[in-house]
Protein backbone atom coordinates (compact mmCIF):
# COMPACT_ATOMS: atom_id res chain seq x y z
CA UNK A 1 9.59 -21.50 10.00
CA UNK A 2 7.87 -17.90 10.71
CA UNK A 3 6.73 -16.88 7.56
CA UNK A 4 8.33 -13.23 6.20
CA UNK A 5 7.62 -9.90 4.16
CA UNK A 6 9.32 -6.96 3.25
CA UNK A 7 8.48 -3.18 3.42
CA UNK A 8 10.16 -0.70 1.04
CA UNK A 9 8.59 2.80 1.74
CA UNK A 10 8.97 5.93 4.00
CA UNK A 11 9.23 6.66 7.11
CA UNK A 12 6.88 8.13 9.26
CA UNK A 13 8.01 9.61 12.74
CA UNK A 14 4.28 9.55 14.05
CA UNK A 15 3.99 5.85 13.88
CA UNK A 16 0.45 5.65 11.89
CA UNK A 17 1.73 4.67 7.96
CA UNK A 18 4.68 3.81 6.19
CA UNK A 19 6.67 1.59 7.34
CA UNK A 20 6.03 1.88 10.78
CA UNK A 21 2.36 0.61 10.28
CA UNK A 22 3.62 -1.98 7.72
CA UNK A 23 6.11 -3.35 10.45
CA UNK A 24 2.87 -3.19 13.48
CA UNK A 25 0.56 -4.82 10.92
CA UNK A 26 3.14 -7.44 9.64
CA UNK A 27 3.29 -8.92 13.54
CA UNK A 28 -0.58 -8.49 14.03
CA UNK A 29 -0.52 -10.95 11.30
CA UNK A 30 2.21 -13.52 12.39
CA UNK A 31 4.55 -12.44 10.21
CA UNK A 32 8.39 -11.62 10.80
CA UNK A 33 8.97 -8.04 9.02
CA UNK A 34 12.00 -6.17 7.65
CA UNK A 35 12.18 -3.03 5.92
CA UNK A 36 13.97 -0.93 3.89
CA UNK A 37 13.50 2.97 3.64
CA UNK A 38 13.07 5.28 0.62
CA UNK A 39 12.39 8.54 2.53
CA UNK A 40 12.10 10.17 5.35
CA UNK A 41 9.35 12.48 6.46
CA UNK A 42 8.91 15.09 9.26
CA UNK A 43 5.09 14.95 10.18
CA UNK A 44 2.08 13.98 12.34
CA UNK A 45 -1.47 14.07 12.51
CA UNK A 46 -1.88 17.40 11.20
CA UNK A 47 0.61 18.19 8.86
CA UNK A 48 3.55 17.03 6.98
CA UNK A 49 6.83 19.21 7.24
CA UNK A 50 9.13 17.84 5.03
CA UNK A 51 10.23 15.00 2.79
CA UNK A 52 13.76 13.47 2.24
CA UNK A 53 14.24 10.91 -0.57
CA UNK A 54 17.11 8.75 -0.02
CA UNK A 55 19.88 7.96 -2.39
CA UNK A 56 18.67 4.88 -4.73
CA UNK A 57 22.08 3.07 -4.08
CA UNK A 58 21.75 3.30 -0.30
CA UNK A 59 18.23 1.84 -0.75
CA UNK A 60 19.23 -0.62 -2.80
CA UNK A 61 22.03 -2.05 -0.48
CA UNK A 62 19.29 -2.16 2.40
CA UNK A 63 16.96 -4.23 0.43
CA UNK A 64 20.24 -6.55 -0.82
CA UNK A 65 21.49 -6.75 2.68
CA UNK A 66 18.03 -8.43 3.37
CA UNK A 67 17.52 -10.84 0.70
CA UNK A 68 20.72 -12.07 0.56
CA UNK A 69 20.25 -13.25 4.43
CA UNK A 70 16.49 -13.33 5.10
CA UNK A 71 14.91 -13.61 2.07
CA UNK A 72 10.53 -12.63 2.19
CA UNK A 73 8.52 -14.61 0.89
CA UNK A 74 6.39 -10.96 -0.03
CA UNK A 75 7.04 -7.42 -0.50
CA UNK A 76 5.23 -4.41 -0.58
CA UNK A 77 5.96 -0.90 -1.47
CA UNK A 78 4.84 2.07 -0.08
CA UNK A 79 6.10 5.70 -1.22
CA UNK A 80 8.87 5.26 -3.26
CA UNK A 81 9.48 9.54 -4.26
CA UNK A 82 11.91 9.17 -7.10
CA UNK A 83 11.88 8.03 -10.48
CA UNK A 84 15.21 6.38 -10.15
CA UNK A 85 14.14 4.53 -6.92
CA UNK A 86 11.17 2.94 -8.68
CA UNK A 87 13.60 1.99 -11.68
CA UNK A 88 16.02 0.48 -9.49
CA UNK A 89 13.57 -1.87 -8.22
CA UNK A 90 12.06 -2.81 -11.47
CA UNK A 91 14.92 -3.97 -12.19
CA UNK A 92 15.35 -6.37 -8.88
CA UNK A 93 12.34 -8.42 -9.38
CA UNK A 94 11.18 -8.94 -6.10
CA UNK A 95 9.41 -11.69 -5.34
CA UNK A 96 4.94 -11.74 -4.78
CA UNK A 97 5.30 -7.77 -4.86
CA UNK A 98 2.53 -5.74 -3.92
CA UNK A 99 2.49 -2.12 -4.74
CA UNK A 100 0.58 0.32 -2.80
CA UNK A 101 1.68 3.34 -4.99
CA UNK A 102 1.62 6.50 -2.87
CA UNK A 103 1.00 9.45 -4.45
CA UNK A 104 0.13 11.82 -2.14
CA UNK A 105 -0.12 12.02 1.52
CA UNK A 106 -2.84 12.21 4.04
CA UNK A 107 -2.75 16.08 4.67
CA UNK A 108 -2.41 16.40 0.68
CA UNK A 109 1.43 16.63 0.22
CA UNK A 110 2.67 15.19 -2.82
CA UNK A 111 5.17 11.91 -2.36
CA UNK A 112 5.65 10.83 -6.07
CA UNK A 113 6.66 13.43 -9.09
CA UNK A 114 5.04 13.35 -12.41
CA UNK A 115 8.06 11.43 -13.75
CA UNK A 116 8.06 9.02 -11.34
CA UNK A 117 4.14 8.46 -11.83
CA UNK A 118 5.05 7.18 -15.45
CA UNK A 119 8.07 5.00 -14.11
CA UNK A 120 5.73 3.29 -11.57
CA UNK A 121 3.22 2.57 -14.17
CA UNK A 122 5.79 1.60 -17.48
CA UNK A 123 8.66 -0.40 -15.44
CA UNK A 124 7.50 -1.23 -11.98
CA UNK A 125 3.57 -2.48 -12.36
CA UNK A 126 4.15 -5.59 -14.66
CA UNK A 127 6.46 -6.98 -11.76
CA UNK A 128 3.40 -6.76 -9.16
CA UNK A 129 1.37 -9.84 -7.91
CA UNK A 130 -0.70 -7.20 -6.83
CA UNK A 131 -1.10 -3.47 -7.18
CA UNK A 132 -3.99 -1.47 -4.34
CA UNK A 133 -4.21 1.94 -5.59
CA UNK A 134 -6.93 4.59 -4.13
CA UNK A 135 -9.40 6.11 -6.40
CA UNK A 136 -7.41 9.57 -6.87
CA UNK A 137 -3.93 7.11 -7.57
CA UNK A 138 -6.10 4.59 -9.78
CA UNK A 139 -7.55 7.82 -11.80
CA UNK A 140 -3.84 8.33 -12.53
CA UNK A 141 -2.47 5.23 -13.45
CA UNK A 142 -5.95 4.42 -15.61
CA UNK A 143 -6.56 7.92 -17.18
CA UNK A 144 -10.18 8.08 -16.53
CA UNK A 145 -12.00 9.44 -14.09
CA UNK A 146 -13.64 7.29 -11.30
CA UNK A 147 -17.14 8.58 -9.46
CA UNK A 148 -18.77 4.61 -9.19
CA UNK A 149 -18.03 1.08 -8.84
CA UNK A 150 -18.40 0.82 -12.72
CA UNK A 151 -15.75 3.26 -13.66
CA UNK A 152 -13.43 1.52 -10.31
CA UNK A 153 -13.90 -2.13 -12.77
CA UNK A 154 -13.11 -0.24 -16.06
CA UNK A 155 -10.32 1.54 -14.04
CA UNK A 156 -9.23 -1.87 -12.86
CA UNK A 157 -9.13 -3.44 -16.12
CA UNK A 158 -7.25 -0.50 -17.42
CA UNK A 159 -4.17 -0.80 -14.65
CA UNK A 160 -3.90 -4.82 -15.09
CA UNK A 161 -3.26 -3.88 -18.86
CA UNK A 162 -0.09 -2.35 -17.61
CA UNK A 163 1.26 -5.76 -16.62
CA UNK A 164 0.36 -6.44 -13.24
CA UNK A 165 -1.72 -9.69 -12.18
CA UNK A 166 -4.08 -8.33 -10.01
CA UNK A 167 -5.54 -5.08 -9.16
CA UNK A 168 -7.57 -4.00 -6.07
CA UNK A 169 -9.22 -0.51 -6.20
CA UNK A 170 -10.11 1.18 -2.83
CA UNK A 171 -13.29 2.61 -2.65
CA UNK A 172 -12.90 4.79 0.45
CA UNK A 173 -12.81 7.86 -1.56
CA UNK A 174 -16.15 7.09 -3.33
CA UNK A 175 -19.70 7.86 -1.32
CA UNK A 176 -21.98 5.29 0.34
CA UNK A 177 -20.35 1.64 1.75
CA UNK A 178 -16.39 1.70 1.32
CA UNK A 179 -16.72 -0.85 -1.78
CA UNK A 180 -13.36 -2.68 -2.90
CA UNK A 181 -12.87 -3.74 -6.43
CA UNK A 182 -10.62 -6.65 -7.09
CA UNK A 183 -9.61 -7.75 -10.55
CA UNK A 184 -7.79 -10.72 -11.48
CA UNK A 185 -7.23 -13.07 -14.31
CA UNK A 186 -10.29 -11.35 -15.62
CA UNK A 187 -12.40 -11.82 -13.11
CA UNK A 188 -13.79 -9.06 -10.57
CA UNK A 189 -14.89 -9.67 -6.68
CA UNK A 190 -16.72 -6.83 -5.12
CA UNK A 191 -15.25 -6.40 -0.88
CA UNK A 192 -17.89 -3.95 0.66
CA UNK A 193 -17.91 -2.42 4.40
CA UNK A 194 -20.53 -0.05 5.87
CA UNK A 195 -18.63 3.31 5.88
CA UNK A 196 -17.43 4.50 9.23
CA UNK A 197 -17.42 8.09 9.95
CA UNK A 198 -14.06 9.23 11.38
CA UNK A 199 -11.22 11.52 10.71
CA UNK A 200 -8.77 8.84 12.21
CA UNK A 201 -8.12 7.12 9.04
CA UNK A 202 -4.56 7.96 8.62
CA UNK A 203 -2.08 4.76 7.37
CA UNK A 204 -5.65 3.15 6.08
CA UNK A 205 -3.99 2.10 2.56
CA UNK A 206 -0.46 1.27 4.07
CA UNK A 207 -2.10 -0.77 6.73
CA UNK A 208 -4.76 -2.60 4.17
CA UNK A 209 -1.82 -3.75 1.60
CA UNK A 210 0.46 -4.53 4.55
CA UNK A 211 -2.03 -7.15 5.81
CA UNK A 212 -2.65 -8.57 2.24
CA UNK A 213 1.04 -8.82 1.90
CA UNK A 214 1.33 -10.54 5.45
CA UNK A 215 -1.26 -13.00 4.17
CA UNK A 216 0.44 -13.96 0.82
CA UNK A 217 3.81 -14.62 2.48
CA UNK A 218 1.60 -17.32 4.58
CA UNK A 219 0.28 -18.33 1.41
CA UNK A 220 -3.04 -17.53 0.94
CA UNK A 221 -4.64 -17.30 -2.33
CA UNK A 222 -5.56 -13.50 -3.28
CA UNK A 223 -9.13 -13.31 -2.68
CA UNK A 224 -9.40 -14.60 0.83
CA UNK A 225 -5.80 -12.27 1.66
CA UNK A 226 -8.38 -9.38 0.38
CA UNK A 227 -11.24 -11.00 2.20
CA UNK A 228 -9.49 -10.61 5.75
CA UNK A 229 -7.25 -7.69 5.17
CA UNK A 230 -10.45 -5.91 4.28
CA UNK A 231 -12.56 -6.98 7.74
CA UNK A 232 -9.07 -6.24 9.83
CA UNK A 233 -8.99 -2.42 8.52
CA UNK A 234 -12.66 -2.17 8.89
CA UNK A 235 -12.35 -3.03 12.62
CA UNK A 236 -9.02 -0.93 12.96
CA UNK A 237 -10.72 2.00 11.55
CA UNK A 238 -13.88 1.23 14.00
CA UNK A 239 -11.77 0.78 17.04
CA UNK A 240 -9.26 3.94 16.43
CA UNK A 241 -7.26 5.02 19.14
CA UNK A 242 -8.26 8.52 19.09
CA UNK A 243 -4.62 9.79 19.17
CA UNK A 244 -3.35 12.95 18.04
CA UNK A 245 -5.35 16.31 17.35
CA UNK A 246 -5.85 15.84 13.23
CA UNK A 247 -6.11 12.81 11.35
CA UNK A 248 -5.51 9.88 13.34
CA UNK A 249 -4.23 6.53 13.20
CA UNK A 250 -6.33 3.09 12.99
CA UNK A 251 -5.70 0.64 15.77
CA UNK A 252 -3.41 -1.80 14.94
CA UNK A 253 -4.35 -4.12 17.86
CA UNK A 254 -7.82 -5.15 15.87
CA UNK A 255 -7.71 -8.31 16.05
CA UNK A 256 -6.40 -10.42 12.79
């Protein structure tokens, strides 16, 4: 049987992130994907417009609607906007969850309120398998800032005390290679890639935790999920498209 994962995050009209790159990454990888939204945005490459959080109920009934006929074997989240969404789904305990928590978007427009910040990291992080945060969102959820790899482990270590299992820290934000920290079971694996210079990195993070998710629901263990997620954005980013007139998206035809 095809394997499956789940997407619970926003919408986004230009096709690059949220959902829509989780669903184009989810088939790259083999994998049958379903999705539920949380909110809808108006935006493209160079701007966002607006942002529409859904009610938690009707968000709730999408994701019920799906496990209760094709139940995912993983499932990721992507911007989630409201405290009450991010309770609600603490409460469903979703199965080999990885959480990709959005903060803010590409052109700097702020997905996720201060309360919902604190829900995310009190009730929704000790359900994750996995949690990929960038440097800015792992400053947040740690409480520390992060200008090297040594703060990204100390951050790391910091965010697993939360609850979840596993932690991976993005270093795209950082200067010099893009260096990945993962931390599990107290253990950390450095993923590094020479750093590619390009505007066109838009739906990078969404695209990254998509394909680890992908991977999981095939059953992979963790490390080699982060192993090829990380060379498959690496090329994605390399090969962009070149669409749009701002910041672009990665090519989701790289090879997986």
């Amino acid at each position: 049987m095809i394997p499956v994962a789940m997407t619970i995050a926003g919408s986004d009209p230009s096709g690059g992130a949220g959902i829509q790159a989780d669903l184009k990454t989810f088939h790259q990888f083999g994998v049958y994907g379903e999705a539920a939204i949380t909110l809808i945005t108006v935006q493209n490459t160079r701007t966002v417009g607006r942002v529409e959080t859904l009610d938690p109920a009707l968000v709730k009934e999408q994701i019920e609607a799906v496990l209760s006929d094709i139940p995912p074997a993983a499932v990721k989240t992507g911007a989630l906007g409201s405290e009450r969404i991010i309770r609600m789904l603490a409460a469903m305990r979703l199965p080999t969850l990885v959480i990709d928590p959005v903060m803010i978007s590409k052109h700097g427009v702020a997905l996720m309120l201060e309360e919902a910040r604190h829900a995310m990291a009190v009730k929704l992080l000790p359900n994750a398998r996995l949690v990929t945060p960038n440097v800015p969102e792992a400053a947040v959820l740690s409480g520390i800032e992060i200008e090297s790899v040594r703060d990204m482990r100390e951050a790391a270590a910091r965010i697993a005390a939360l609850g979840a299992q596993a932690v991976l820290i993005k270093g795209g934000h950082l200067a010099g290679d893009a260096v990945d920290v993962l931390f599990e079971d107290g253990e950390f694996t450095e993923f590094s890639s020479a750093r590619i210079q390009t505007p066109n990195t838009h739906g990078t993070g969404c695209s990254y935790s998509a394909a680890i998710t992908a991977l999981l629901a095939r059953g992979h263990p963790l490390p080699h999920c982060v192993a090829v997620a990380k060379n498959w954005i690496t090329e994605a980013i390399r090969t962009n498209p070149g669409l749009g007139g701002g910041a672009g998206p990665v090519n989701h035809f790289a090879r997986a």
